[in-house]
N, C-alpha and C. Protein backbone atom coordinates (compact mmCIF):
# COMPACT_ATOMS: atom_id res chain seq x y z
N UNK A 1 92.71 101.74 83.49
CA UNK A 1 92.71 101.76 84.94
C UNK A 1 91.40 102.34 85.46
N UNK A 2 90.61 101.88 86.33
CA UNK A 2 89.13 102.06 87.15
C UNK A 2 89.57 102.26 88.50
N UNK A 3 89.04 103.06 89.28
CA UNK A 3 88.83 103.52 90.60
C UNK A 3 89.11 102.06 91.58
N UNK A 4 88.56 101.11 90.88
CA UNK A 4 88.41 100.08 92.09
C UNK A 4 89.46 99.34 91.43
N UNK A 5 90.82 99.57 90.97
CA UNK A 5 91.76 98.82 90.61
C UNK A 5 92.73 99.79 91.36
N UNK A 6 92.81 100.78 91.89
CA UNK A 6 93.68 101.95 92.54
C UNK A 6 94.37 100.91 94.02
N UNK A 7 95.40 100.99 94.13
CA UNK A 7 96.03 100.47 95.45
C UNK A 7 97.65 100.97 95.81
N UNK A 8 97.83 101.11 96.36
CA UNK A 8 98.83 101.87 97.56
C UNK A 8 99.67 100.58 97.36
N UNK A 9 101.04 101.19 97.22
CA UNK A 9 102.08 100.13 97.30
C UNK A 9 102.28 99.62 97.95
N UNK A 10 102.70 98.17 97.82
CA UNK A 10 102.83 96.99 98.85
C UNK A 10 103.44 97.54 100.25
N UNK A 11 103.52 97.51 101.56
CA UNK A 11 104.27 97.78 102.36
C UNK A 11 103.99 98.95 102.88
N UNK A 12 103.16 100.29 102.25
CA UNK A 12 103.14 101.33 102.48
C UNK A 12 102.33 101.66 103.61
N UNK A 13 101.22 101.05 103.93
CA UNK A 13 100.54 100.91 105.01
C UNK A 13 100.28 99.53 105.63
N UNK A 14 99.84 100.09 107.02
CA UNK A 14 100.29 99.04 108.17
C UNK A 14 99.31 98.54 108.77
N UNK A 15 98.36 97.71 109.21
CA UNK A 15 97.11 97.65 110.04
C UNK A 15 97.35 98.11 111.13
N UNK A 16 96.30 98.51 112.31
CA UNK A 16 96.38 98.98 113.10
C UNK A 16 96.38 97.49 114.17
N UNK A 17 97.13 97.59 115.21
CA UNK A 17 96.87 96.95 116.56
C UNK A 17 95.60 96.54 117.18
N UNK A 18 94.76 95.77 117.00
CA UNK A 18 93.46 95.77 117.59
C UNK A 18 93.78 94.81 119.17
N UNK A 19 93.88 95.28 120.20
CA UNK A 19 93.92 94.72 121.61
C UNK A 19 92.79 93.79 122.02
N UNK A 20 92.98 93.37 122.95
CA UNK A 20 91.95 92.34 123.44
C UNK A 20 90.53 91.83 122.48
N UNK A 21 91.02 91.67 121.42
CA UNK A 21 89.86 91.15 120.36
C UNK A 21 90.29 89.22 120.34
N UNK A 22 90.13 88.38 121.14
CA UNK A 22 90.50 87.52 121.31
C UNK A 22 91.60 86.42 121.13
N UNK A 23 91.83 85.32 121.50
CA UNK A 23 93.11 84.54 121.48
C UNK A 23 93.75 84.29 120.11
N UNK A 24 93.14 84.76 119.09
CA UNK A 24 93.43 84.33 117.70
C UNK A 24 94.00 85.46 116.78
N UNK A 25 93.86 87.04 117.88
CA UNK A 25 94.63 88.07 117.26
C UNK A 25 96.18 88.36 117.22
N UNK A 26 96.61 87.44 118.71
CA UNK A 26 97.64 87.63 118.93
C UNK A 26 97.63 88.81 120.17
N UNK A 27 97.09 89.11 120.26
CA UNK A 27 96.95 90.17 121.86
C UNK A 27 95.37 90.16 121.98
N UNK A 28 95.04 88.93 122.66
CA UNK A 28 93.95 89.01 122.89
C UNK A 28 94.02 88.86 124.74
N UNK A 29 92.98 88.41 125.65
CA UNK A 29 93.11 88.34 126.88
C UNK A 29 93.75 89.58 127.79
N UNK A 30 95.40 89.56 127.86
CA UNK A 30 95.82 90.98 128.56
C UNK A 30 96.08 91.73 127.89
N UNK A 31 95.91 91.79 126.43
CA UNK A 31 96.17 93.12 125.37
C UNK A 31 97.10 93.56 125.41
N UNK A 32 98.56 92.26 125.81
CA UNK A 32 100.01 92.58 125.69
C UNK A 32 100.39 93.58 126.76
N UNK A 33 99.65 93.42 128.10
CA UNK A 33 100.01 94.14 129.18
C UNK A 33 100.23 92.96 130.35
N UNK A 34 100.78 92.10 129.70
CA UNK A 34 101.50 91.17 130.87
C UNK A 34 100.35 90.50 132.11
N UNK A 35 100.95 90.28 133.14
CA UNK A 35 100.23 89.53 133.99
C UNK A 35 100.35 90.17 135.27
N UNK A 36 99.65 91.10 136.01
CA UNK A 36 99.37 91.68 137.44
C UNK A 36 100.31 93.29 137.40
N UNK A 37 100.48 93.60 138.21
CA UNK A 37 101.33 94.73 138.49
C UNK A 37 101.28 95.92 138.11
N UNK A 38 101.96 97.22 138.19
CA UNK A 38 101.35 98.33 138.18
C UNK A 38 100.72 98.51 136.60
N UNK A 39 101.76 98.37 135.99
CA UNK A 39 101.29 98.99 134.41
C UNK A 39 99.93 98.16 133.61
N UNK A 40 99.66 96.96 134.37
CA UNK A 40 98.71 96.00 134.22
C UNK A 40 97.37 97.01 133.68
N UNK A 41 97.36 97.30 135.09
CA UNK A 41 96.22 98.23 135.58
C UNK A 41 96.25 99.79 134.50
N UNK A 42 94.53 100.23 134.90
CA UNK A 42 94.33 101.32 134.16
C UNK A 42 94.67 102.63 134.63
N UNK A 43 94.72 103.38 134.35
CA UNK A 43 95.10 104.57 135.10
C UNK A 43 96.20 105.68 135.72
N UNK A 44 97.73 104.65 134.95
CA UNK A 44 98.54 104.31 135.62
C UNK A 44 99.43 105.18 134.91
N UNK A 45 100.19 106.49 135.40
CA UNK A 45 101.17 106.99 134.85
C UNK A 45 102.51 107.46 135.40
N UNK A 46 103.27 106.79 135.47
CA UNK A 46 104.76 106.64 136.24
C UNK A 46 106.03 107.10 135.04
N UNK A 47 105.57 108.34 134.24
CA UNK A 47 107.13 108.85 133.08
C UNK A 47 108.13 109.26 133.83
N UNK A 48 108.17 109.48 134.91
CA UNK A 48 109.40 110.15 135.60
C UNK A 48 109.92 109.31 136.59
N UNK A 49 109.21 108.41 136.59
CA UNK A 49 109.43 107.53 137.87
C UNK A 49 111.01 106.25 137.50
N UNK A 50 112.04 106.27 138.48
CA UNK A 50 113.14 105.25 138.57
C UNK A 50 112.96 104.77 139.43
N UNK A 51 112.04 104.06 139.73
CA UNK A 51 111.72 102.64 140.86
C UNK A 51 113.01 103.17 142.30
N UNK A 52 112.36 104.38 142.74
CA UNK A 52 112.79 104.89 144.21
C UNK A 52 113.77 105.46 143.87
N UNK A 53 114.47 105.57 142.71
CA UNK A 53 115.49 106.06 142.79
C UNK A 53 115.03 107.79 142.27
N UNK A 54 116.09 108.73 142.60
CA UNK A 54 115.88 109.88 142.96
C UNK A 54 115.64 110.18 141.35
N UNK A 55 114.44 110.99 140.45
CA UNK A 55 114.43 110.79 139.08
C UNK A 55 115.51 112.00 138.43
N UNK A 56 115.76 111.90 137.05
CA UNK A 56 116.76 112.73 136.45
C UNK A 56 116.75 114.16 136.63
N UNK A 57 115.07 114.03 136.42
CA UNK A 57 114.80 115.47 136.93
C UNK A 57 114.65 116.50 137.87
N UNK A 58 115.06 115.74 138.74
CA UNK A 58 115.00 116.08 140.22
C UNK A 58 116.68 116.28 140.63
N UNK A 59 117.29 115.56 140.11
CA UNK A 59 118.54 115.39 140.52
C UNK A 59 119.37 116.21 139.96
N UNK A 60 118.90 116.94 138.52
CA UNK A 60 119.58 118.21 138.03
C UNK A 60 119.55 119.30 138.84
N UNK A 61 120.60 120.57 138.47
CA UNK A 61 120.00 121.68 139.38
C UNK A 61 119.38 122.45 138.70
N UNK A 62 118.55 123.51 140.00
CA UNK A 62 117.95 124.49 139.24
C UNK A 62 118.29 125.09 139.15
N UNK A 63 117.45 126.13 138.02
CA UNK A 63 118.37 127.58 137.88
C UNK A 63 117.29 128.66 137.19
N UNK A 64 117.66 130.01 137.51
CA UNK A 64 116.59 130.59 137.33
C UNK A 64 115.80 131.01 138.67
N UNK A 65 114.98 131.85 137.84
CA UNK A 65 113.73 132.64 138.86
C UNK A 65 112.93 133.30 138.21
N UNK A 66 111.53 132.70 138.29
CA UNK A 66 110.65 133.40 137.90
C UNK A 66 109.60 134.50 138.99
N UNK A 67 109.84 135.64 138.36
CA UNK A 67 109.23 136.94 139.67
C UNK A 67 107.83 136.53 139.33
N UNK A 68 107.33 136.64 140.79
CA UNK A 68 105.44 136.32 141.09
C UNK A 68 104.75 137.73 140.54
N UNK A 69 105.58 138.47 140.84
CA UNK A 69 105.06 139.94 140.42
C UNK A 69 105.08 140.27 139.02
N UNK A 70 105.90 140.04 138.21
CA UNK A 70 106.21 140.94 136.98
C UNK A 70 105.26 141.30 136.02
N UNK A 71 105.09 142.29 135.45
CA UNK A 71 104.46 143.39 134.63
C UNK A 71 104.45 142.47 133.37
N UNK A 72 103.37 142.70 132.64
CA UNK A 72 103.25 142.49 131.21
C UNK A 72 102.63 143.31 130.45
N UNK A 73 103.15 143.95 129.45
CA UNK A 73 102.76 145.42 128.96
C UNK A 73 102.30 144.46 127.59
N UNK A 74 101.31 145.46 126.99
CA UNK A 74 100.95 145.47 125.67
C UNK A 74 101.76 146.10 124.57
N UNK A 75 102.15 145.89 124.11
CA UNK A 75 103.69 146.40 123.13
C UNK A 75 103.23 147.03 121.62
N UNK A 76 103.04 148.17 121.57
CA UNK A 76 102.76 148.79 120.46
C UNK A 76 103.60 149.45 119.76
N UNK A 77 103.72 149.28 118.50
CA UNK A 77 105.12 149.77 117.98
C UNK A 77 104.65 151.29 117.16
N UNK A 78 105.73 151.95 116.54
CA UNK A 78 105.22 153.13 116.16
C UNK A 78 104.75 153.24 115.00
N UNK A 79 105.49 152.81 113.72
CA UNK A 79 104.97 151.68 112.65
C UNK A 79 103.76 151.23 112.22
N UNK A 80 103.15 150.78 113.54
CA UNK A 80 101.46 150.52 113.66
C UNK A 80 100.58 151.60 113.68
N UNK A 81 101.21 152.29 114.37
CA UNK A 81 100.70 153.47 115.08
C UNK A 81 100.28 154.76 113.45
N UNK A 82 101.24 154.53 113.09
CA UNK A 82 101.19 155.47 112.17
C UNK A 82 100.48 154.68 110.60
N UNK A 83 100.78 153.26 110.88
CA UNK A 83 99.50 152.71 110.00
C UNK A 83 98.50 153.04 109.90
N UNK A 84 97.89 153.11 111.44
CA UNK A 84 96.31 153.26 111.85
C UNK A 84 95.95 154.59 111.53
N UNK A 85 97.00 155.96 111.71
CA UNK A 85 96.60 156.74 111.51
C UNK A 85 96.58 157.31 109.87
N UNK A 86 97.37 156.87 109.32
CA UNK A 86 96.88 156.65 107.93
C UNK A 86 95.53 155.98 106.97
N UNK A 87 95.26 155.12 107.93
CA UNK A 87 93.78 154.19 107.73
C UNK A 87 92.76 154.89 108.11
N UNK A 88 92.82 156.33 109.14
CA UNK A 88 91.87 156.95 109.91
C UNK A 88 91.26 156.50 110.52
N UNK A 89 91.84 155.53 111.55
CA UNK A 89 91.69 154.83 112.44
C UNK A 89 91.99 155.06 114.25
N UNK A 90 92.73 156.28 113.94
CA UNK A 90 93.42 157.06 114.91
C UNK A 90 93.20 158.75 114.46
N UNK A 91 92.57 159.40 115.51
CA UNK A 91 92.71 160.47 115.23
C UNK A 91 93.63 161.49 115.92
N UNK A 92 94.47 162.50 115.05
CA UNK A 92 95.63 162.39 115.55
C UNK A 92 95.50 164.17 116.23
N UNK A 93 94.05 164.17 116.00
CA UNK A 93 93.97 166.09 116.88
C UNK A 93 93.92 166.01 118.68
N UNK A 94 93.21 164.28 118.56
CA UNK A 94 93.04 164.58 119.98
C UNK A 94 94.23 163.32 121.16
N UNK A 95 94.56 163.47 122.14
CA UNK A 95 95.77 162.56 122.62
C UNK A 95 95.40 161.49 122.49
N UNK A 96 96.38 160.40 122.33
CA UNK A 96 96.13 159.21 122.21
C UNK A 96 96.57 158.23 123.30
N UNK A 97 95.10 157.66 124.31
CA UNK A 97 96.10 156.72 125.22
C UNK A 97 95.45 155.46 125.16
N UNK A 98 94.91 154.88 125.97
CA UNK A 98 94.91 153.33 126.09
C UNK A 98 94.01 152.88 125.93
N UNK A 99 92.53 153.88 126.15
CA UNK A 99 91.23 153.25 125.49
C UNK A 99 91.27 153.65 124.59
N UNK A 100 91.36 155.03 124.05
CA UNK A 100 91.47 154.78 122.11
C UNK A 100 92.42 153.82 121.37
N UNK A 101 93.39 153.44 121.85
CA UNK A 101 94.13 152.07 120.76
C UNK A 101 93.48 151.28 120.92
N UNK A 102 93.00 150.66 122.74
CA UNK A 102 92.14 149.68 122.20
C UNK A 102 90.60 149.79 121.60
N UNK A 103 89.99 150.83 121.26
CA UNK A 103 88.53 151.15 120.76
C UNK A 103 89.11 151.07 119.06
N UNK A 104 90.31 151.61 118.89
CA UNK A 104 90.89 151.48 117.05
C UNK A 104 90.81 150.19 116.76
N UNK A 105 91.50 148.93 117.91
CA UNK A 105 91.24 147.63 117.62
C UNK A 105 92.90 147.39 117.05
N UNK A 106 93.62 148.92 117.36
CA UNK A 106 95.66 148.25 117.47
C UNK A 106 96.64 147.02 118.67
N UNK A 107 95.27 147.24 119.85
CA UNK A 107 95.47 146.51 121.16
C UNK A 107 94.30 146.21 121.58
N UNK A 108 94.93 144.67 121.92
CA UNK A 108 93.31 143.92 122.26
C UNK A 108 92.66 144.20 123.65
N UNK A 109 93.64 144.00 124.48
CA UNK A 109 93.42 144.66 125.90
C UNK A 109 94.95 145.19 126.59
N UNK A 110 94.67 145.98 127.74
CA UNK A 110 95.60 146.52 128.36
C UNK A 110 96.93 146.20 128.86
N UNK A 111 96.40 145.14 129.30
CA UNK A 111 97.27 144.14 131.04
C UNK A 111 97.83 145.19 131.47
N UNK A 112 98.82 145.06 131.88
CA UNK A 112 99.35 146.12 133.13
C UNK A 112 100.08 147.08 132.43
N UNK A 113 99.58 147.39 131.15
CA UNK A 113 99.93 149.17 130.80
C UNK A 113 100.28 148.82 129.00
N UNK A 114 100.61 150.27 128.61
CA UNK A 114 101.50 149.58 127.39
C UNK A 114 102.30 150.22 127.04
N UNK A 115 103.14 149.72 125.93
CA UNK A 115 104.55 150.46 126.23
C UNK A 115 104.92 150.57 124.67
N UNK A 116 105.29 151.83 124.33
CA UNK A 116 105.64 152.22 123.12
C UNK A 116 107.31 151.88 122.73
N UNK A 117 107.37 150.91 121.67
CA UNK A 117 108.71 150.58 120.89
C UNK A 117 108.81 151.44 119.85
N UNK A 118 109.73 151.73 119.50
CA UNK A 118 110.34 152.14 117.69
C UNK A 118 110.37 151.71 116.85
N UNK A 119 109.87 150.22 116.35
CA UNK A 119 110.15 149.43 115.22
C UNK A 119 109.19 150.61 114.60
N UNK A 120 109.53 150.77 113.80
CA UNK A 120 108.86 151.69 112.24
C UNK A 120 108.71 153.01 111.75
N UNK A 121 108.50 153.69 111.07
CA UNK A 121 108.42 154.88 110.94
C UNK A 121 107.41 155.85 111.41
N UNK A 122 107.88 157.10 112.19
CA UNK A 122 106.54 157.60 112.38
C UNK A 122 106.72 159.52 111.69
N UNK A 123 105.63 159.33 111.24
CA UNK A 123 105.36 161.00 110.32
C UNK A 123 104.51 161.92 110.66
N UNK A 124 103.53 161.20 111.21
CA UNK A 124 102.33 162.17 112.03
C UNK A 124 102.68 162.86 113.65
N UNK A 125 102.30 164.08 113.77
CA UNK A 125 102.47 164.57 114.76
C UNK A 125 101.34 164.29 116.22
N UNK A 126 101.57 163.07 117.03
CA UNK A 126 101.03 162.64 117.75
C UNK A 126 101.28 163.01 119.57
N UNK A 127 99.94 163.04 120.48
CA UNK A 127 100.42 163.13 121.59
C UNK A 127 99.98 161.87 122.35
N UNK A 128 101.26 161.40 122.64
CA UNK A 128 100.86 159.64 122.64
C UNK A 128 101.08 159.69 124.17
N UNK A 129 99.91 159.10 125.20
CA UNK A 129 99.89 159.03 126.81
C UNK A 129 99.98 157.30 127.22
N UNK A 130 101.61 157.05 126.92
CA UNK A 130 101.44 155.11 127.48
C UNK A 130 102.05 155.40 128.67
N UNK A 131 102.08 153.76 129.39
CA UNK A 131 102.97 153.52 130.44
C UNK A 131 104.14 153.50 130.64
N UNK A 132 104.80 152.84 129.51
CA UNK A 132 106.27 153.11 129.27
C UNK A 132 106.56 153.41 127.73
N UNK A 133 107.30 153.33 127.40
CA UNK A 133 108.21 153.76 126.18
C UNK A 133 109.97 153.78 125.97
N UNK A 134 110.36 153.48 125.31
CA UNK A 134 111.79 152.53 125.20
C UNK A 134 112.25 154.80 124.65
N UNK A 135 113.71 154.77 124.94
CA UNK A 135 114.09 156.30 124.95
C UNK A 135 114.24 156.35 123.23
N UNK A 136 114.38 155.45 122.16
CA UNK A 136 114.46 155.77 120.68
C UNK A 136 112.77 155.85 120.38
N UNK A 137 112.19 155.59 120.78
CA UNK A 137 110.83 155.69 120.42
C UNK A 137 110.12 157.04 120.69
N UNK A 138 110.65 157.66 122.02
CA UNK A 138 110.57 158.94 122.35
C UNK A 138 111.24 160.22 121.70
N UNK A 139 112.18 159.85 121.18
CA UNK A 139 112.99 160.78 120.52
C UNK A 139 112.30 160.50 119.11
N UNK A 140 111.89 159.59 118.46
CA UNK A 140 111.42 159.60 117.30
C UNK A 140 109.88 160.38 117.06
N UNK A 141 109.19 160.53 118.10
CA UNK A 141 108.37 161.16 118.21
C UNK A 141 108.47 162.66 118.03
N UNK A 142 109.21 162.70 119.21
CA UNK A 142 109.92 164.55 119.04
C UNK A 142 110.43 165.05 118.07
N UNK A 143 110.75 163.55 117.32
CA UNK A 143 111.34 164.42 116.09
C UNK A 143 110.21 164.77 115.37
N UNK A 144 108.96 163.88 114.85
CA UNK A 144 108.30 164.26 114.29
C UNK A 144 106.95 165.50 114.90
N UNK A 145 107.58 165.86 115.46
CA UNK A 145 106.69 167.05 116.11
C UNK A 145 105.79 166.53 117.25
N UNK A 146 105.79 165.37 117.50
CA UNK A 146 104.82 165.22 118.53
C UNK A 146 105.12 164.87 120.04
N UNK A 147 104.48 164.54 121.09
CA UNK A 147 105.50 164.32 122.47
C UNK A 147 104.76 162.98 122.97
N UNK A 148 105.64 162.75 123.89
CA UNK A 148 104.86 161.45 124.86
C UNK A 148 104.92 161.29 126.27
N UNK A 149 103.62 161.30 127.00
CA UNK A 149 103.09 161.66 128.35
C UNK A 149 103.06 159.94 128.76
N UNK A 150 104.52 159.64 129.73
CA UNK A 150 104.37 158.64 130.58
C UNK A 150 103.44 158.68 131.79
N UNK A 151 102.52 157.46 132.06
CA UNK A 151 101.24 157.79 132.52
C UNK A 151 101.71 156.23 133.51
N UNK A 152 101.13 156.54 135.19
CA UNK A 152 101.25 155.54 136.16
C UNK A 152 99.43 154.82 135.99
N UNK A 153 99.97 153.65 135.60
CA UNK A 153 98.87 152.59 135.51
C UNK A 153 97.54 152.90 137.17
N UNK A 154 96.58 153.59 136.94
CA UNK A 154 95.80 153.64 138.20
C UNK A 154 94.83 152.37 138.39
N UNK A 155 95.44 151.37 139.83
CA UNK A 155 95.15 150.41 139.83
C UNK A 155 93.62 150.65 140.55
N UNK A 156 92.88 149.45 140.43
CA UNK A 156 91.25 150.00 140.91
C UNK A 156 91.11 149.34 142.38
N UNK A 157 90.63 150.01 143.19
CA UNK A 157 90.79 150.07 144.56
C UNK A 157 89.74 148.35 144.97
N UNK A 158 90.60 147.87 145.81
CA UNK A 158 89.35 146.63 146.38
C UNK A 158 87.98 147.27 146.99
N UNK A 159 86.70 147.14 146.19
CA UNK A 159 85.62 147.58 147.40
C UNK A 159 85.28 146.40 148.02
C-alpha cells in the first residue's frame, strides 16, 4: 500500500454544493433560490417571522426581571486565600483588602466590591477588609484567629 493508493470509504464524504456555477451544475442561474420575492434577494433575514401572524415568541409570556441596578462582586474564596498565603503571595502582617488581592493577581479586577465565601480551609491568622462576606466565612476566620472589616465600596465622585 503507497500514499497515493489511500482513500476514504465509499459514501463517507460528500461534495460540497457549488451555487450559481452554471446550467449544467444543477443550481446554476438562481442558485436554487427560486424566482422573485423576499428570500430571492440578499440580505434577507425573517427566523421569527409567521407571515403577520403574531410570532411564537411573542405570544408566550414573560416572566422574570432583570434589576438595571444589581451589584456584581468579585468572589474570593478562603481556600485561595490561604493558598496565596502559603505561596507568599499575600502577606499576612499587614490587612488585606482589595488592591493587595488584586496586586497578588487572586482577583483580576474589583467591579462593585468583593465578597468573601468559605469554600476551603483557612489556617493563617488574617485581617481581611472586603465588601461583603457570607456569615460561615466570618466565623471561620475568627476561628482561626483572624477578623474581617466589612468595608462600603467608595464610589468616585463625577468631576
Amino acid at each position: 500500500m503507497r500514499l497515493n493508493e489511500l482513500s476514504d470509504n465509499p459514501g463517507a464524504t460528500k461534495k460540497r454544493k457549488r451555487v450559481g456555477r452554471g446550467p449544467g451544475s444543477g443550481t446554476g442561474k438562481m442558485g436554487g433560490r427560486g424566482i422573485k420575492g423576499q428570500k430571492s434577494r440578499s440580505g434577507v433575514a425573517i427566523k421569527g417571522y409567521e407571515g403577520g401572524q403574531m410570532p411564537l415568541y411573542q405570544r408566550l409570556p414573560k416572566r422574570g426581571f432583570n434589576k438595571p441596578n444589581r451589584k456584581s462582586y468579585a468572589v474570593v474564596n478562603l481556600g485561595l486565600i490561604q493558598k496565596f498565603v502559603d505561596a507568599k503571595k499575600l502577606d499576612i502582617k499587614k490587612p488585606i483588602d482589595a488592591a493587595v488581592l488584586i496586586e497578588s493577581g487572586l482577583v483580576r479586577r474589583e467591579l462593585d466590591g468583593i465578597r468573601l465565601l468559605a469554600k476551603g480551609e483557612i489556617t493563617a491568622k488574617l485581617d481581611l477588609h472586603v465588601h461583603g462576606a457570607s456569615k460561615t466565612a466570618i466565623e471561620l476566620v475568627e476561628k482561626a484567629g483572624g477578623k474581617v472589616t466589612l468595608t462600603a465600596k467608595v464610589e468616585a465622585a463625577d468631576a
